[in-house]
Protein backbone atom coordinates (compact mmCIF):
# COMPACT_ATOMS: atom_id res chain seq x y z
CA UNK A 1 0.00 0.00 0.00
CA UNK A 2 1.50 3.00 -1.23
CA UNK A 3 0.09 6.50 0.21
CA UNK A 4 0.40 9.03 2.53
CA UNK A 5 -1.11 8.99 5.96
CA UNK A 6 -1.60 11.66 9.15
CA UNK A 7 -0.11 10.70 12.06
CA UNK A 8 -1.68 11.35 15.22
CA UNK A 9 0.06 11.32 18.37
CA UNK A 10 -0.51 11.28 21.95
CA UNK A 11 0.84 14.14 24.64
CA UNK A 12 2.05 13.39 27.93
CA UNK A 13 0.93 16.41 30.54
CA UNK A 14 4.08 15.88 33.01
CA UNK A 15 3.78 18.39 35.24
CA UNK A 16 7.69 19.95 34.20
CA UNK A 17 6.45 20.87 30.45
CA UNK A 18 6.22 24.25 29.16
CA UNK A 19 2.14 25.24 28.15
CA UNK A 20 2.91 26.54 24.77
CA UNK A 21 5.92 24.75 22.32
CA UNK A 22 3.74 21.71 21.71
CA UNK A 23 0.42 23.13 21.47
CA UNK A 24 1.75 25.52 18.77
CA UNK A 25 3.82 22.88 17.19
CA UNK A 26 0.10 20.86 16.63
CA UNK A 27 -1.86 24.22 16.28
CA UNK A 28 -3.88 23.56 18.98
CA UNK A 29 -4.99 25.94 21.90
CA UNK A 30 -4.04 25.54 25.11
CA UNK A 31 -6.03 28.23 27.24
CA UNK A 32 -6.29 26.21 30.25
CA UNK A 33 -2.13 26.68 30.84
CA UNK A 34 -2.14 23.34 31.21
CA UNK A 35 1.39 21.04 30.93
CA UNK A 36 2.73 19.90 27.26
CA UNK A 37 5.59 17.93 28.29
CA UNK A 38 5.93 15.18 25.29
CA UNK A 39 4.49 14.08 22.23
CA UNK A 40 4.70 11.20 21.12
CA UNK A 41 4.64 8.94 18.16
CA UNK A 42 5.61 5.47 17.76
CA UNK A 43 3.96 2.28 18.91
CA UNK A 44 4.60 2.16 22.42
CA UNK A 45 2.32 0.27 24.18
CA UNK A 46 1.29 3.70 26.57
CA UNK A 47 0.75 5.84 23.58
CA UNK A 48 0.32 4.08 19.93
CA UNK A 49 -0.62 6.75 17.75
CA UNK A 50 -2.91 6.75 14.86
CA UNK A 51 -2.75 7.02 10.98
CA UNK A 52 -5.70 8.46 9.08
CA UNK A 53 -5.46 7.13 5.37
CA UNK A 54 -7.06 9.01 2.46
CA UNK A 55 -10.15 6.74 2.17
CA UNK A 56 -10.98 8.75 6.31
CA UNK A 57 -10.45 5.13 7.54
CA UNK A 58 -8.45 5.01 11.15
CA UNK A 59 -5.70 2.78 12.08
CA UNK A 60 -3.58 2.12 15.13
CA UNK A 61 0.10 2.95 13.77
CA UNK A 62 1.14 -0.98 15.12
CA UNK A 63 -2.04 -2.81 13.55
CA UNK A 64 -1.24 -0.18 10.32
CA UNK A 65 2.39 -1.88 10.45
CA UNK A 66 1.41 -5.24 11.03
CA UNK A 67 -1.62 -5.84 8.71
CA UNK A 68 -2.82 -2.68 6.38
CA UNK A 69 0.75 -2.11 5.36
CA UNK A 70 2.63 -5.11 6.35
CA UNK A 71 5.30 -3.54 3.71
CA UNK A 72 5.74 -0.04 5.20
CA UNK A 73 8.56 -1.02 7.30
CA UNK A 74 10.57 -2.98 5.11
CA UNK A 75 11.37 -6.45 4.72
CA UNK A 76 14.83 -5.70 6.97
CA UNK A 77 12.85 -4.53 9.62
CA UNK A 78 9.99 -6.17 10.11
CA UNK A 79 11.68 -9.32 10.25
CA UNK A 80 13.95 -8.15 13.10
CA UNK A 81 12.14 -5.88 14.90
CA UNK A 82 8.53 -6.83 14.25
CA UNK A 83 7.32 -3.39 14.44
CA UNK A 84 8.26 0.16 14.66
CA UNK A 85 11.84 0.42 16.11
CA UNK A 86 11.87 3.63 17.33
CA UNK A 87 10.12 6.02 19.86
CA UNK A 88 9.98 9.56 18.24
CA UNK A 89 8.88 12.29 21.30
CA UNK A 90 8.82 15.90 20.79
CA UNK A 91 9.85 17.28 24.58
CA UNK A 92 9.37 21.10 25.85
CA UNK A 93 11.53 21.03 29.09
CA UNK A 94 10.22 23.80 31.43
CA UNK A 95 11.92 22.62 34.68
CA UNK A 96 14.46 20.60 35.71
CA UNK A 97 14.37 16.76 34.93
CA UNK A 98 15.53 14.09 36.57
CA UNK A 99 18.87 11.87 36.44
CA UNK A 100 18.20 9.01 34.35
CA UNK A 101 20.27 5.48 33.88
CA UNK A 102 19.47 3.11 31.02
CA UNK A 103 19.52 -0.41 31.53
CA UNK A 104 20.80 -2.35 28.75
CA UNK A 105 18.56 -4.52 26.51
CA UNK A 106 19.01 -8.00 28.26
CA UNK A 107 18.80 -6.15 32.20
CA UNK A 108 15.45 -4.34 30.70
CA UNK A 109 14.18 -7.45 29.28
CA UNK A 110 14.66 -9.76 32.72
CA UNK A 111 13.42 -7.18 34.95
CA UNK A 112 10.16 -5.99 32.72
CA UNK A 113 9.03 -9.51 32.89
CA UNK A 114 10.66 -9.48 36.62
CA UNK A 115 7.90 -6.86 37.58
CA UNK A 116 5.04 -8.36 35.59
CA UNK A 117 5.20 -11.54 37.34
CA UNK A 118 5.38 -9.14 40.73
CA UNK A 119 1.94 -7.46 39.09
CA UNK A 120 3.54 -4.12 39.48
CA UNK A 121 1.02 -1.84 36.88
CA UNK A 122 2.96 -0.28 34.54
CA UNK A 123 1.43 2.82 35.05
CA UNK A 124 2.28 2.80 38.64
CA UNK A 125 4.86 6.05 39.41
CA UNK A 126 7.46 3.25 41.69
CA UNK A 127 7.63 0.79 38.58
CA UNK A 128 11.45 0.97 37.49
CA UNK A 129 10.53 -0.51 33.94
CA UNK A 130 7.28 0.43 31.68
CA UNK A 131 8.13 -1.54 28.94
CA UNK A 132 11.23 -4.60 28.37
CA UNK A 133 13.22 -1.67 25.48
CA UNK A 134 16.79 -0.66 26.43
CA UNK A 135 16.11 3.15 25.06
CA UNK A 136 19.27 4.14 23.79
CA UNK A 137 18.74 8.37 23.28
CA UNK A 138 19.27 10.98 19.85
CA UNK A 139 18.42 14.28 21.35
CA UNK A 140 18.65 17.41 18.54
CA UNK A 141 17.32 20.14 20.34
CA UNK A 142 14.94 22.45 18.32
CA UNK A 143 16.52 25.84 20.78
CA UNK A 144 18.08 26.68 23.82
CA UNK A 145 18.69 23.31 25.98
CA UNK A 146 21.06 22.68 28.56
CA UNK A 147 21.81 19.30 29.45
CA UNK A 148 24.56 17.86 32.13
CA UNK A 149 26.29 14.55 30.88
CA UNK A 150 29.13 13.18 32.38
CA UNK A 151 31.24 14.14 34.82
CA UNK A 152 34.60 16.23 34.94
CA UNK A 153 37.99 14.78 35.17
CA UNK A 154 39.22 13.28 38.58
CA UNK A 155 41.78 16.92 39.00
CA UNK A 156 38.89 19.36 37.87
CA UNK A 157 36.40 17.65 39.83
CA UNK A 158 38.41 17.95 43.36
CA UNK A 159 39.19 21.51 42.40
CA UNK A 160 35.30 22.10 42.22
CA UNK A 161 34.56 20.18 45.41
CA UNK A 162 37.60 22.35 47.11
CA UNK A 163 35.83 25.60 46.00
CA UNK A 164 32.91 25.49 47.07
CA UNK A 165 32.69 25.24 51.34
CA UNK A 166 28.76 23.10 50.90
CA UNK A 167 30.54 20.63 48.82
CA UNK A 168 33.67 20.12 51.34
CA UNK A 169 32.39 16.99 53.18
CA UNK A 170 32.07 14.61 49.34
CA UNK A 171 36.21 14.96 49.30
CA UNK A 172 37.03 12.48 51.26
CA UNK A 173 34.14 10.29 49.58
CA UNK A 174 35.43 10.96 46.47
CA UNK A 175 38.91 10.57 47.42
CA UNK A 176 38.40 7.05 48.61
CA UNK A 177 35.68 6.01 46.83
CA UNK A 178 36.27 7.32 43.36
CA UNK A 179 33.06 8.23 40.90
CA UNK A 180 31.11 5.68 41.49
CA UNK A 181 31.42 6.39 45.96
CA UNK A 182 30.52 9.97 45.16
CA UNK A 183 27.61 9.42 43.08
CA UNK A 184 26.09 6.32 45.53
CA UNK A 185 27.00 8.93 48.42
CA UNK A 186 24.99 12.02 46.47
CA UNK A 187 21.89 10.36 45.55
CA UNK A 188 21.64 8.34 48.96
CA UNK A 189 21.34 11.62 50.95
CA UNK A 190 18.43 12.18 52.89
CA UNK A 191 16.64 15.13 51.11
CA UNK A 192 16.26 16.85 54.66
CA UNK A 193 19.97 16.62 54.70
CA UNK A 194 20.73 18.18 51.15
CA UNK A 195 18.26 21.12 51.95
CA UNK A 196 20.10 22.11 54.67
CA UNK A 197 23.76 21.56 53.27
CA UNK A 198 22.37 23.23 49.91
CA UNK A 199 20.87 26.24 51.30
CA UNK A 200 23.85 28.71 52.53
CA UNK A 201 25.06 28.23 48.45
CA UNK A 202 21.64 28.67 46.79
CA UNK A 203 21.55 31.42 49.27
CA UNK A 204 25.26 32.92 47.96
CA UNK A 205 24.44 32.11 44.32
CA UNK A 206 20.84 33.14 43.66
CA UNK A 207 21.56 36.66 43.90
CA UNK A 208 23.55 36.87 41.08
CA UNK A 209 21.32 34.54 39.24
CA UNK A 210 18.45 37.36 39.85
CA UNK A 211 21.03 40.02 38.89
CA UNK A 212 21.61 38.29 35.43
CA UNK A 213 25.74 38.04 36.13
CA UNK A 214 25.03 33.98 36.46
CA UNK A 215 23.16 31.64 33.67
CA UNK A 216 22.65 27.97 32.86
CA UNK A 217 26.14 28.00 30.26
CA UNK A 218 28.13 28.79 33.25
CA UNK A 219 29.62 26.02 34.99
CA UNK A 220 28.88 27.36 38.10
C-alpha cells in the first residue's frame, strides 16, 4: 500500500512541560495553561498513535504496520524488529528533569518480565521498567537546551569540590571512593539533609542569578 497517511500522536501532561511549544507545534490551543511535556509517536504500548489514510479510515500505527501495510517497514525490519523500532517524542523542558540510567537490553528485558510476574502496573509512578526496550537516546534540540552529561575529570572535579565550602564533606568520599562512591554517596542523601547543606550556596548564588551576572552555560 502506497500513500500518505496523518499521524496522530498522543501528549504526555508531566507536570515539568512548558504550556505553549507543543500546542503551537500541533496548532492547537491551550487556554487552560495546562502542561505539554511530550508528544509522542511510535507504537509504544502507553501511547500508539494513529494514521488516518485518504479513504478517512483510522488505524492504530502498530495494527497499520502489522496488517494494512505489512510492507511499510521494510522487509529488513519487520523481520527483526517486528514493528516500529523507534520512539519519536517531541519534549518542551520547562523545569528541571531528573537523572536518568538506562539499563541495557538483556537487564530491561529480565526485569520488565521481573515486575510483571510481581503485578507491578505499569502505570504505577514506583515501577522501574514500563516496557522490556533498552532506550538508547538521539536528542537534537529544536533551541536553547542545557543538558549535564558526564562528569569532569578526577583533577577538575576535586578543584570544584575544594571551591565550594557546601561541597567540602564529598572529598574524602570521592577521594576514597572514586566516581562511582561519590555518586552512591549524592543520591543516597536524605533530602532533609541536602536542603540544609544546599541552602547557605543557593543562598550565595541566587543573587547573582536574579542580577543576570550567572546563567545555565556557566559552569557554576
Amino acid at each position: 500500500m502506497d500513500v500518505i497517511g496523518q499521524l496522530t500522536g498522543t501528549v504526555k501532561h508531566y507536570d515539568w512541560g512548558g504550556a505553549g511549544f507543543i500546542p503551537s507545534l500541533l496548532n492547537i490551543n491551550n487556554d487552560a495553561n495546562k502542561p505539554f511535556a511530550e508528544y509522542w509517536l511510535g507504537v509504544h504500548p502507553q501511547a500508539d498513535c494513529e494514521v488516518t489514510l485518504p479513504d478517512g479510515s483510522v488505524h492504530p500505527l502498530r495494527d497499520f504496520f502489522s496488517t494494512a501495510s505489512p510492507t511499510a517497514l521494510g522487509e529488513y525490519v519487520a523481520r527483526r524488529f517486528g514493528n516500529m523500532p523507534y520512539l519519536l517524542k517531541a519534549l518542551d523542558v520547562r523545569d528541571m528533569l531528573s537523572i536518568q540510567v538506562h539499563p541495557s537490553k538483556d537487564d530491561a528485558v529480565r526485569d520488565f518480565e521481573m515486575e510483571n510476574t510481581r503485578d507491578v502496573p505499569v502505570t504505577a509512578p514506583h515501577r522501574n521498567y514500563k516496557d522490556d526496550n533498552h532506550k538508547p537516546e538521539l536528542m537534537v534540540a529544536m533551541g536553547d537546551f542545557w543538558l549535564l552529561h558526564g562528569f569532569k575529570p578526577e583533577k577538575e572535579l576535586k578543584e570544584t569540590i575544594k571551591s565550594v565550602p557546601e561541597l567540602g564533606f564529598l572529598l574524602p568520599v570521592f577521594e576514597s571512593s572514586g566516581y562511582s562512591g561519590l555518586y552512591k554517596k549524592v543520591m543516597e542523601l536524605p533530602q532533609e539533609e541536602v536542603n540544609t547543606r544546599l541552602a547557605p550556596l543557593l543562598n550565595r548564588i541566587i543573587p547573582f542569578y536574579n542580577d543576570g551576572k550567572l546563567d545555565r552555560s556557566s559552569a557554576d
